[in-house]
C-alpha atoms as a PDB file:
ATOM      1  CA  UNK A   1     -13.852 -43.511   0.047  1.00  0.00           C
ATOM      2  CA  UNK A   2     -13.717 -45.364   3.046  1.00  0.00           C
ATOM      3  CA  UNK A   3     -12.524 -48.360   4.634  1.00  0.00           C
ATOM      4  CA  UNK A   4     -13.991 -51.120   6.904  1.00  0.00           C
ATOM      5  CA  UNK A   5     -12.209 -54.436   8.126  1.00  0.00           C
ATOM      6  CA  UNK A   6     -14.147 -57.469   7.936  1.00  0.00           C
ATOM      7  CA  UNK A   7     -12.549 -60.528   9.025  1.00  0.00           C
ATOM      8  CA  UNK A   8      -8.640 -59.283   8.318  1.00  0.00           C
ATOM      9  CA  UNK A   9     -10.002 -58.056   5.003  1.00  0.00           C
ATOM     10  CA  UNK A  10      -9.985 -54.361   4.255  1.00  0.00           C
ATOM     11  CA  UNK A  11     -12.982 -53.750   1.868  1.00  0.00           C
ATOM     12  CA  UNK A  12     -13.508 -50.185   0.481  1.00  0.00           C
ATOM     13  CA  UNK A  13     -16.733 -47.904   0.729  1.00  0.00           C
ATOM     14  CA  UNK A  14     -17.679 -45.168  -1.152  1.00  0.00           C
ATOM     15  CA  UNK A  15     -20.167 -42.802  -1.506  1.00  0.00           C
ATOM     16  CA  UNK A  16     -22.316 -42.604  -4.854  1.00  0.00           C
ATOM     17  CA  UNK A  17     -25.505 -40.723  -5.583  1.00  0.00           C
ATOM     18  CA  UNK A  18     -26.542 -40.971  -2.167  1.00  0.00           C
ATOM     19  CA  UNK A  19     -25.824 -44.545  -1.962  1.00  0.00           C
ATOM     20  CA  UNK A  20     -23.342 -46.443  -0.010  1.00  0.00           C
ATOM     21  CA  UNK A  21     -21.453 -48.835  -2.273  1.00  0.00           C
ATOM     22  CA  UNK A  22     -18.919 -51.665  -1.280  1.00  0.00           C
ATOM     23  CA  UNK A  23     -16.094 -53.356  -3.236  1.00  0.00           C
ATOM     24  CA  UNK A  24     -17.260 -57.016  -4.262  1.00  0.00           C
ATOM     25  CA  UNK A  25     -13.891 -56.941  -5.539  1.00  0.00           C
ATOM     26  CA  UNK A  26     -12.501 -56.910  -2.096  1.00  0.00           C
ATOM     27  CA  UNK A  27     -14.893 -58.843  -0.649  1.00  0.00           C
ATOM     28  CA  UNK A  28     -13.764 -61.554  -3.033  1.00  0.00           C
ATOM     29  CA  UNK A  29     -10.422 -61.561  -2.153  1.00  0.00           C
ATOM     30  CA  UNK A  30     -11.498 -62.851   1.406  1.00  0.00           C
ATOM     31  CA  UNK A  31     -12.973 -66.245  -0.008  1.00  0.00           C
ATOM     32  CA  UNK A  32     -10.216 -69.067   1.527  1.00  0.00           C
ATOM     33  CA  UNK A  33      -7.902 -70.516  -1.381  1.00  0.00           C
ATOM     34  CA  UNK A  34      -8.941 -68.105  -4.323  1.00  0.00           C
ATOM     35  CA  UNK A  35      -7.347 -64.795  -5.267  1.00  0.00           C
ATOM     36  CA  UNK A  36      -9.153 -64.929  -8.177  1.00  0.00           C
ATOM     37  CA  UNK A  37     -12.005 -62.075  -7.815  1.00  0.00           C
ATOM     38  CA  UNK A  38     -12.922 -61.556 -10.905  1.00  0.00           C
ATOM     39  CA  UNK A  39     -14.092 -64.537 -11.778  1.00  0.00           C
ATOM     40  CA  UNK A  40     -15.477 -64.801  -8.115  1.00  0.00           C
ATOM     41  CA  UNK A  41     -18.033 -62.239  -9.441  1.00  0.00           C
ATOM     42  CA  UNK A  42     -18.487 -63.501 -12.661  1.00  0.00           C
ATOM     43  CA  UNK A  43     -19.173 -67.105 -11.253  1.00  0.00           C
ATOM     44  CA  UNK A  44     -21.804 -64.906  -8.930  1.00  0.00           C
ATOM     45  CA  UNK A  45     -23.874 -63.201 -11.704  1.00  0.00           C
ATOM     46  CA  UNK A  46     -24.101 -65.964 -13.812  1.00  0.00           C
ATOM     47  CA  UNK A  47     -26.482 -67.591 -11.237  1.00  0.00           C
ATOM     48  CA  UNK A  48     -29.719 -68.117 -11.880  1.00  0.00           C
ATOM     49  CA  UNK A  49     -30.817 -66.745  -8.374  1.00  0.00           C
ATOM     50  CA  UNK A  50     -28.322 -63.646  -8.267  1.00  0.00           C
ATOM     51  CA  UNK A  51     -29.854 -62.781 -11.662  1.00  0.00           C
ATOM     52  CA  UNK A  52     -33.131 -62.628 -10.168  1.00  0.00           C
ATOM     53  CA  UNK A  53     -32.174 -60.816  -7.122  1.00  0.00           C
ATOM     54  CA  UNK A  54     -30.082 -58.169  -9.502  1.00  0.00           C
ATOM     55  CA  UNK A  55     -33.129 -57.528 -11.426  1.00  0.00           C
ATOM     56  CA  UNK A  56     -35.698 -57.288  -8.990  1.00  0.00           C
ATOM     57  CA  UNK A  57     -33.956 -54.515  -7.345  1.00  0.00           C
ATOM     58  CA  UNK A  58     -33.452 -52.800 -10.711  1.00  0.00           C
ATOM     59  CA  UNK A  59     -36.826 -52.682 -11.293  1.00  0.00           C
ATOM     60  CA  UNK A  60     -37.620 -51.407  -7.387  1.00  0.00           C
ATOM     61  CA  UNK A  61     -34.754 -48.902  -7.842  1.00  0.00           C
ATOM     62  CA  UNK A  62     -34.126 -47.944 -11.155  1.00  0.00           C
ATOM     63  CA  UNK A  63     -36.617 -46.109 -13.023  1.00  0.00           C
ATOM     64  CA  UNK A  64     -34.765 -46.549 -16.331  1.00  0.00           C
ATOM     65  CA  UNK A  65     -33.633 -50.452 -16.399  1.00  0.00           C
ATOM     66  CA  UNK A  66     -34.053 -51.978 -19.155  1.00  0.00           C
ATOM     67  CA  UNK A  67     -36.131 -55.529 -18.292  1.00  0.00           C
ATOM     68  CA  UNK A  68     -36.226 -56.922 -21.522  1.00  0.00           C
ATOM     69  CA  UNK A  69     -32.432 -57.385 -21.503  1.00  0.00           C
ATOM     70  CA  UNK A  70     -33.295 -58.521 -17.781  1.00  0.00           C
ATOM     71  CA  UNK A  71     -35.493 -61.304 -19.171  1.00  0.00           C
ATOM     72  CA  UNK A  72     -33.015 -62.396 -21.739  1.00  0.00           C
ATOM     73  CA  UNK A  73     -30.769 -62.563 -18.844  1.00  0.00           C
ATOM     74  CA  UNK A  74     -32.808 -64.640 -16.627  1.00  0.00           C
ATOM     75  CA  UNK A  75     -34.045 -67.037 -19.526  1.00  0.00           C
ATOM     76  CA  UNK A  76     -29.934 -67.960 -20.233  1.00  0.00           C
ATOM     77  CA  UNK A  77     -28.732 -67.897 -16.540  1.00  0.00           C
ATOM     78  CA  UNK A  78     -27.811 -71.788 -15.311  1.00  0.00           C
ATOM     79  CA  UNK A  79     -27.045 -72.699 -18.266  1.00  0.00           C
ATOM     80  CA  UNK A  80     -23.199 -74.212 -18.803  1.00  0.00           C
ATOM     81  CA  UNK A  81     -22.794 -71.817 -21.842  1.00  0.00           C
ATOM     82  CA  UNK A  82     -24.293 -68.630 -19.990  1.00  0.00           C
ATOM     83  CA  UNK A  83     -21.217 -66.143 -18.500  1.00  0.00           C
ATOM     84  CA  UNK A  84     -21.872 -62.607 -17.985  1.00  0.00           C
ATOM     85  CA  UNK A  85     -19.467 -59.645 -16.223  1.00  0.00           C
ATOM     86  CA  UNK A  86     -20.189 -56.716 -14.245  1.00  0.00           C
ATOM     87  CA  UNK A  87     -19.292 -54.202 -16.686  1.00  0.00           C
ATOM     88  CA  UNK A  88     -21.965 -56.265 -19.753  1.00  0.00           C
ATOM     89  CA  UNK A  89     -24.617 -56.505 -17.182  1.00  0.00           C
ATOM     90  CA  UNK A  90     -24.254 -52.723 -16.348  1.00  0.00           C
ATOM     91  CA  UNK A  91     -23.998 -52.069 -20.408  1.00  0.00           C
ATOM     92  CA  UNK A  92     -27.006 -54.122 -21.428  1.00  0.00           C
ATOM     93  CA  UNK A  93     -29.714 -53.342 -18.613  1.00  0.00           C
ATOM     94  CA  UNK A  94     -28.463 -49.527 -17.752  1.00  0.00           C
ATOM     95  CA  UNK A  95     -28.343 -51.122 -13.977  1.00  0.00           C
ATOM     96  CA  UNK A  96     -27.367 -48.896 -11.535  1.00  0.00           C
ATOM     97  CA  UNK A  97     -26.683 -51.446  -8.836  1.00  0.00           C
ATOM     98  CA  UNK A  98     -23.447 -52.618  -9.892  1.00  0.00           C
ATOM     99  CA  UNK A  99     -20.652 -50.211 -10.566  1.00  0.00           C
ATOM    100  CA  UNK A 100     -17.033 -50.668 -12.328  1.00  0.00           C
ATOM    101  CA  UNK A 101     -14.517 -48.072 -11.093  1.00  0.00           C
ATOM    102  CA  UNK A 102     -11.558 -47.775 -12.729  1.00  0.00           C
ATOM    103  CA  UNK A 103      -7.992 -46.253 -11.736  1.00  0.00           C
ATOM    104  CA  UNK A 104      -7.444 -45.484  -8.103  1.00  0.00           C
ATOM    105  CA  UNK A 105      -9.329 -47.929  -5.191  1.00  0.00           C
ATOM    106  CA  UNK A 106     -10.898 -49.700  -8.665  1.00  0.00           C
ATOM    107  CA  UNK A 107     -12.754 -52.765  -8.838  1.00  0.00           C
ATOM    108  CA  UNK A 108     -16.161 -54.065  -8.884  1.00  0.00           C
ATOM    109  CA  UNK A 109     -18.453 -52.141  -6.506  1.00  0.00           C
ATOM    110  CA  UNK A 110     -22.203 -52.660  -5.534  1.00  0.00           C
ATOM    111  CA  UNK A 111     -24.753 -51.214  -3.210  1.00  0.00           C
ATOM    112  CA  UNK A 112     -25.004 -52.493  -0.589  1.00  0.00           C
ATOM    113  CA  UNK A 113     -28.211 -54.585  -0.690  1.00  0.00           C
ATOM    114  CA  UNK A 114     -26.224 -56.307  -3.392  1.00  0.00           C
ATOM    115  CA  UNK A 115     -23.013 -56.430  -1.819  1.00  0.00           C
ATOM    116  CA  UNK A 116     -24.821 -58.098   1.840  1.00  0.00           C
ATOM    117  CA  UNK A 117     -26.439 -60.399  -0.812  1.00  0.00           C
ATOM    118  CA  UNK A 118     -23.078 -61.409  -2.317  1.00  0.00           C
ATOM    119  CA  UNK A 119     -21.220 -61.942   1.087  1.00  0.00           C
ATOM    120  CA  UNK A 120     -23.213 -64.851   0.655  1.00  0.00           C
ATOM    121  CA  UNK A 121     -20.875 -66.681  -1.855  1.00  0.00           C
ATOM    122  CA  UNK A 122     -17.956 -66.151   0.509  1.00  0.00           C
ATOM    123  CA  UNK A 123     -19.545 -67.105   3.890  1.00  0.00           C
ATOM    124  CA  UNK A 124     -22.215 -67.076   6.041  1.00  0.00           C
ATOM    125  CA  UNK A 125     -19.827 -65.512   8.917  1.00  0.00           C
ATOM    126  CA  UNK A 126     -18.004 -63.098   6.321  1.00  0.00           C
ATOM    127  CA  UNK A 127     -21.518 -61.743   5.602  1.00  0.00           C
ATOM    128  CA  UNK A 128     -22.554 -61.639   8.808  1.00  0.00           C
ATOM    129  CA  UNK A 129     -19.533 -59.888   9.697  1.00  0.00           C
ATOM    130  CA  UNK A 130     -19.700 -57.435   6.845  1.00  0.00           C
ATOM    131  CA  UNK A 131     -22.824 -55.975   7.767  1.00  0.00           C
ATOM    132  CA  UNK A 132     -21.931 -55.421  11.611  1.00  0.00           C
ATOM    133  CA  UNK A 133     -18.860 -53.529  10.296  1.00  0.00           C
ATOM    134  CA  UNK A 134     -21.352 -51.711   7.852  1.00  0.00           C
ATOM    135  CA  UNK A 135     -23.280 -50.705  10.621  1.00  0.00           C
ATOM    136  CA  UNK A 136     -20.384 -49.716  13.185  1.00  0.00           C
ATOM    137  CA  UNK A 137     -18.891 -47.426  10.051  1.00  0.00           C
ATOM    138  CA  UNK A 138     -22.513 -45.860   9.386  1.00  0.00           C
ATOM    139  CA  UNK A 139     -22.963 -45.412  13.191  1.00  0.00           C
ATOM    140  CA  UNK A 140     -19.543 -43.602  13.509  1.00  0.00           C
ATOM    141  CA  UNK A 141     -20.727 -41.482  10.396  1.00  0.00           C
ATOM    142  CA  UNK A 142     -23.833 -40.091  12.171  1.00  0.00           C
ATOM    143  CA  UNK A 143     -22.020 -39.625  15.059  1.00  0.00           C
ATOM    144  CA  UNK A 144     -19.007 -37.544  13.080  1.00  0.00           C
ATOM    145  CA  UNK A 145     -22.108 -35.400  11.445  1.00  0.00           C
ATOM    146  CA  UNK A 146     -24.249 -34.827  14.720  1.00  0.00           C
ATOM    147  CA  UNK A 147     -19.949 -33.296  16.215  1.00  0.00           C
ATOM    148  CA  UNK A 148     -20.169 -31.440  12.940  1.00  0.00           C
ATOM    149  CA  UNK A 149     -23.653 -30.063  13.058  1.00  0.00           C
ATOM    150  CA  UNK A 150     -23.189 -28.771  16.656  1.00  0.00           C
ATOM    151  CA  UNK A 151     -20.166 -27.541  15.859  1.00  0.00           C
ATOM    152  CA  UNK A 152     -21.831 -25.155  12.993  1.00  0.00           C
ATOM    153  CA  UNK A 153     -23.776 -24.707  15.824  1.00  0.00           C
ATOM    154  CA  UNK A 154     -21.611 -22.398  17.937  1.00  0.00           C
ATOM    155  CA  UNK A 155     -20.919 -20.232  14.812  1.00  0.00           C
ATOM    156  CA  UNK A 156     -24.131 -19.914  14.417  1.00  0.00           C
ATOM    157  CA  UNK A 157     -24.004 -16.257  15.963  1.00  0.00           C
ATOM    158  CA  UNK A 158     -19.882 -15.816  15.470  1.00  0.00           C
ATOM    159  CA  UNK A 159     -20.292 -12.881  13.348  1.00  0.00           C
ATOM    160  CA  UNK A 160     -22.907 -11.123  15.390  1.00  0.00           C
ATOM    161  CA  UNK A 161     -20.629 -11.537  18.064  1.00  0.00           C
ATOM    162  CA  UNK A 162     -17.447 -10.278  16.245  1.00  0.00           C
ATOM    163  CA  UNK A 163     -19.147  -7.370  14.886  1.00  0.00           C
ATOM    164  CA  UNK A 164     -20.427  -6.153  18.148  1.00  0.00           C
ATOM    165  CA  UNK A 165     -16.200  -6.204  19.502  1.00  0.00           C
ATOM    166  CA  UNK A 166     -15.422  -5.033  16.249  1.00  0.00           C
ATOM    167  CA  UNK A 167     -17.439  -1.266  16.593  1.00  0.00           C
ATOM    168  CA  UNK A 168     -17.407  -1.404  20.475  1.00  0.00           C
ATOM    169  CA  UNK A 169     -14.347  -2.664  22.032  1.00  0.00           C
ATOM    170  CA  UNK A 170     -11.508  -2.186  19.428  1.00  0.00           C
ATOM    171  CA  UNK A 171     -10.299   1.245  18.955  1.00  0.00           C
ATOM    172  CA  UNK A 172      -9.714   2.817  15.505  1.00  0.00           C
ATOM    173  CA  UNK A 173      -5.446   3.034  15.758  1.00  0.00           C
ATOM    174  CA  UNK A 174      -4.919  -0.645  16.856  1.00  0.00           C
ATOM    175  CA  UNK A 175      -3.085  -3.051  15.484  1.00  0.00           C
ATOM    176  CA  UNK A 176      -4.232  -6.489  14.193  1.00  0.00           C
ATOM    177  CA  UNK A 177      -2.391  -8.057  16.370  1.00  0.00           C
ATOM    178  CA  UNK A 178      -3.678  -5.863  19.009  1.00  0.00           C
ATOM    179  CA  UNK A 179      -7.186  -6.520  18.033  1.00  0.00           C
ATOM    180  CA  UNK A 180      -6.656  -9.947  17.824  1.00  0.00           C
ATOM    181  CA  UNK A 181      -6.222 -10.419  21.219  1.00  0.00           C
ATOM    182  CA  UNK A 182      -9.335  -8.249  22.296  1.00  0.00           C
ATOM    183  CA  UNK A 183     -11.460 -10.854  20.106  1.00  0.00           C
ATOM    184  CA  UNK A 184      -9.189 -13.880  21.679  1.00  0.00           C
ATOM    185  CA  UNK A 185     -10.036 -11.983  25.498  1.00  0.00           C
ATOM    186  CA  UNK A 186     -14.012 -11.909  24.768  1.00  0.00           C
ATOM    187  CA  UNK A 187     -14.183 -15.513  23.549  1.00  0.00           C
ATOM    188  CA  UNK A 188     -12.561 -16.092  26.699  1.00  0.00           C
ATOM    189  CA  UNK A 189     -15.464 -14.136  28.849  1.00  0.00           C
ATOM    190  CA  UNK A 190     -18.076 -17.270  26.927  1.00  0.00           C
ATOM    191  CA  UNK A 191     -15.486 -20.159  27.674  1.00  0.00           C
ATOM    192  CA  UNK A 192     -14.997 -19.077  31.424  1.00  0.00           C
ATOM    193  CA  UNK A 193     -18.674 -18.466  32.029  1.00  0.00           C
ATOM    194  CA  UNK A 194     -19.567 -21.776  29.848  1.00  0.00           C
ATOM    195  CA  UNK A 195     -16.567 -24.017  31.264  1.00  0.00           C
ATOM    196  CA  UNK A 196     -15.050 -22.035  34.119  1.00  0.00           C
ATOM    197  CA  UNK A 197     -11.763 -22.489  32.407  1.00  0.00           C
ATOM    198  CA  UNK A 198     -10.168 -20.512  29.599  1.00  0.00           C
ATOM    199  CA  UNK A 199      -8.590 -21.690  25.890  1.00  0.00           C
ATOM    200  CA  UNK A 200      -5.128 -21.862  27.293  1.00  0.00           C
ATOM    201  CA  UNK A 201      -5.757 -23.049  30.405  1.00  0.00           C
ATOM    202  CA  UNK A 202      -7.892 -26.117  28.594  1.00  0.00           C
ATOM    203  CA  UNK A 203      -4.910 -26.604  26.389  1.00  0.00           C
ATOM    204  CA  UNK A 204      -2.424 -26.648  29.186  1.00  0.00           C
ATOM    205  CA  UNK A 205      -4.573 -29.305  31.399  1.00  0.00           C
ATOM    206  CA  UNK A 206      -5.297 -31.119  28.087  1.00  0.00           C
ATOM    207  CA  UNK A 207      -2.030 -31.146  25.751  1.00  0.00           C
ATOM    208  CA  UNK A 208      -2.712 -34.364  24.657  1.00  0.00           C
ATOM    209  CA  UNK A 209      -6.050 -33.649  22.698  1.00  0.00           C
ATOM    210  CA  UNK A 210      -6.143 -32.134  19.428  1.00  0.00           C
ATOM    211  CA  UNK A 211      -8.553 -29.094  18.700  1.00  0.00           C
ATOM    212  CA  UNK A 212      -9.927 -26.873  21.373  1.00  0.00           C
ATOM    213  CA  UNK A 213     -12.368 -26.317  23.981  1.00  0.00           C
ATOM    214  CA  UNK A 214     -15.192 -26.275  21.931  1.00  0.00           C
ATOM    215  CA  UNK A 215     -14.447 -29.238  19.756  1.00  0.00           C
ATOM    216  CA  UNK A 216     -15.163 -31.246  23.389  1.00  0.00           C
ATOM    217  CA  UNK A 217     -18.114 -29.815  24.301  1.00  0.00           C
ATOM    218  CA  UNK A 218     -21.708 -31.274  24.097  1.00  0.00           C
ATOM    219  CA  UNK A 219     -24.309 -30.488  21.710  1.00  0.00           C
ATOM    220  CA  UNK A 220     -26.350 -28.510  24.697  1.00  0.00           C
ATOM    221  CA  UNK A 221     -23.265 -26.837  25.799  1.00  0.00           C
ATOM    222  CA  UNK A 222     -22.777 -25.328  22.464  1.00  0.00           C
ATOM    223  CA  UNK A 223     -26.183 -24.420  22.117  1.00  0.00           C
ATOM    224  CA  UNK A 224     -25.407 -22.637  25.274  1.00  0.00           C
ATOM    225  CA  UNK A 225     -22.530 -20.956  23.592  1.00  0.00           C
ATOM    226  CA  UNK A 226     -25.013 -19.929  20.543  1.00  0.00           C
ATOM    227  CA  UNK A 227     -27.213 -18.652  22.632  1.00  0.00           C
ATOM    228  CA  UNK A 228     -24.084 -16.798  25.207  1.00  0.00           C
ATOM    229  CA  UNK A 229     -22.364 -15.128  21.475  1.00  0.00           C
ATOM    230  CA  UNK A 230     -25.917 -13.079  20.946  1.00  0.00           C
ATOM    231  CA  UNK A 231     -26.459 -12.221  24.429  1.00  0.00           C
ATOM    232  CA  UNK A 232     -22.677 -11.148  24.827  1.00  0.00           C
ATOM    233  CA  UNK A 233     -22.834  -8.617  21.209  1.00  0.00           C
ATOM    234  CA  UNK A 234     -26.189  -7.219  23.360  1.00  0.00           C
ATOM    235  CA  UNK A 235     -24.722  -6.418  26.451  1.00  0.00           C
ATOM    236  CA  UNK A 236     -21.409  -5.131  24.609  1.00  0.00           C
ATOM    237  CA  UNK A 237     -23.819  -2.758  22.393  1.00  0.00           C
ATOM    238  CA  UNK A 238     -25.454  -1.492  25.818  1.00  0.00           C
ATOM    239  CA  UNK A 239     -21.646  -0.987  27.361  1.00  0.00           C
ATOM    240  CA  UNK A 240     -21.931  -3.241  29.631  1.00  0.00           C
ATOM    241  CA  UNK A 241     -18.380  -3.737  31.597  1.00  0.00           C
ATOM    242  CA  UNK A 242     -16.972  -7.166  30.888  1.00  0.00           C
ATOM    243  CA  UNK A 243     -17.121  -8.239  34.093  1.00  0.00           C
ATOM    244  CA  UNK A 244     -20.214  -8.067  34.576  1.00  0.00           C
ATOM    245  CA  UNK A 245     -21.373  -9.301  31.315  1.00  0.00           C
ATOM    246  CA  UNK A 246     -19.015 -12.414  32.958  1.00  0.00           C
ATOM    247  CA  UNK A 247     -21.478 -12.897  35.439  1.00  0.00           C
ATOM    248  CA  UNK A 248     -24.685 -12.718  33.957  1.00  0.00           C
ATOM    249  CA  UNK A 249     -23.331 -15.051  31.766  1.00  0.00           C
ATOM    250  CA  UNK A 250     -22.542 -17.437  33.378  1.00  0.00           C
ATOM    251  CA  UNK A 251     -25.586 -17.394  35.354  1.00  0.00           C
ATOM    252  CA  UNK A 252     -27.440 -17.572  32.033  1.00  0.00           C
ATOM    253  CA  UNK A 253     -25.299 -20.241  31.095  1.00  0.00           C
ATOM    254  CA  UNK A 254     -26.062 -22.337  34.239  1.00  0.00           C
ATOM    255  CA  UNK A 255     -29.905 -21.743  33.925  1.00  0.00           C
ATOM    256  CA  UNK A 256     -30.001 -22.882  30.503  1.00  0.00           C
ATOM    257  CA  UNK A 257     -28.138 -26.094  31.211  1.00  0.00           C
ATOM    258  CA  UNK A 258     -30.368 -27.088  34.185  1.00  0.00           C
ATOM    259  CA  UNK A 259     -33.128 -26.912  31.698  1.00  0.00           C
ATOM    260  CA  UNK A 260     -31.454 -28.875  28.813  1.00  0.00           C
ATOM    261  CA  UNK A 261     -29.609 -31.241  31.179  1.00  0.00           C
ATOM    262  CA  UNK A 262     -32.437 -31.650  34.614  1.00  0.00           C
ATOM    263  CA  UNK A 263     -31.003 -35.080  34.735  1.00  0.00           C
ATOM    264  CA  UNK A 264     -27.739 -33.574  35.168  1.00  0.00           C
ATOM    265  CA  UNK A 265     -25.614 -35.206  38.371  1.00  0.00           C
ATOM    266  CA  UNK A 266     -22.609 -32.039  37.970  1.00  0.00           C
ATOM    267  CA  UNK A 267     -23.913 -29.343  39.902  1.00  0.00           C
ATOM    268  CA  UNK A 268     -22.699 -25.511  38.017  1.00  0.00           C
ATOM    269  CA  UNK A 269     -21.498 -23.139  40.583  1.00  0.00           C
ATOM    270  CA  UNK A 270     -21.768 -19.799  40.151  1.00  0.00           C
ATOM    271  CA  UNK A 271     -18.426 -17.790  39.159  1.00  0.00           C
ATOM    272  CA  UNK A 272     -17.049 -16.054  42.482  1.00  0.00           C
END
């Protein structure tokens, strides 16, 4: 369940089956001079139009509507005697397009084809509105999963990499505590030849950002990093000193990113 804020309105969104689906009871709210959302809605689906429009995408969308309650429906709507609610239209036609959600965040919810379509009976603008904010929300969602995919990214190898410290670095009668800070010194050797920096030093010129190092970096830099964990647990199998694994690391590391980055304007400098 999120939230979005259209028009000094906040209107919750969740996530249903693989659909987005937005609160027409909080949309309602935001119709000048009426707290009254219920029968907002109601007034909504009892239109001949909206009964159409409900339908149609029933039949486009749901496999398992049931159109002959649709057509009794649609033969009643407009007339003064005709009401109908969420929750009977749901009951009657199996319609998936319309969801009542009780307890916590509940209300009347729709998908969002529907709920675009009823932003309509509040305003033009609100609609309007609502479906920038939809699109700013979805936008920010894609972007939060692309941070999260690269950031799987850069684990990709993690226990390749820990493995190869593990049974070549670490001697049999350390401590954990001792060990932990062989594993914290070799993820250091990546971050200096990657960033020229270390942890600590990033969180000391940085104390105002959450995470770490690797939470800021790029999606090529931490395909970099990927790539750095498997070539690091190689040259620590073949005993290679650590600081010369540092350098061919980093140059490694600077080769790669002139490839994924040739439009790159900050020139990589090879450690000293």
């Amino acid at each position: 369940m999120v939230k979005i804020t259209v028009q000094n309105t906040q209107i919750n969104v969740f996530h249903w089956e693989e659909q987005d689906y937005i609160s027409l009871t909080d949309m309602a709210s935001a119709k000048d001079g009426d707290s009254r959302s219920a029968d907002i809605i109601k007034n909504w689906i009892r239109n001949r139009y909206t009964i159409e429009f409900l339908g149609t995408w029933e039949i486009i969308h749901n496999p398992n509507f049931k159109v002959v309650e649709f057509d009794h429906f649609r033969r009643n709507a407009g007339l003064p005697s005709f009401v109908l609610s969420a929750s009977e239209w749901i009951e009657r036609t199996n319609a998936i397009g319309i969801v009542v959600k009780k307890g916590r965040y509940g209300g009347t919810y729709a998908h969002k084809d529907i709920a675009f379509e009823f932003g309509s009976a509040i305003s033009v603008t609100f609609k309007l509105y609502l479906i920038e904010e939809f699109q700013r929300l979805k936008a920010n969602e894609f972007s939060q999963l692309g941070w999260s995919a690269k950031r799987e990214l850069s684990k990709i190898n993690y226990r390749i990499h820990t493995d190869a410290i593990k049974h070549n670095l670490i001697p049999n009668e350390v401590t954990p505590k001792q060990a932990n800070v062989i594993y914290a010194n070799e993820a250091d050797v990546l971050n200096v030849a990657m960033f020229g920096i270390t942890a600590k030093q990033w969180r000391d010129a940085n104390p105002e950002l959450n995470g770490n190092i690797r939470d800021y970096a790029t999606v090529n830099e931490l395909i970099c990093l990927s790539n750095m964990e498997n070539l690091n647990a190689v040259f620590i199998e073949q005993g290679i000193p650590q600081n010369e694994r540092l350098i061919k690391l980093n140059q490694i590391a600077i080769h790669q990113m002139n490839i994924l980055e040739s439009g790159d304007n900050g020139e990589r400098k090879l450690l000293k």
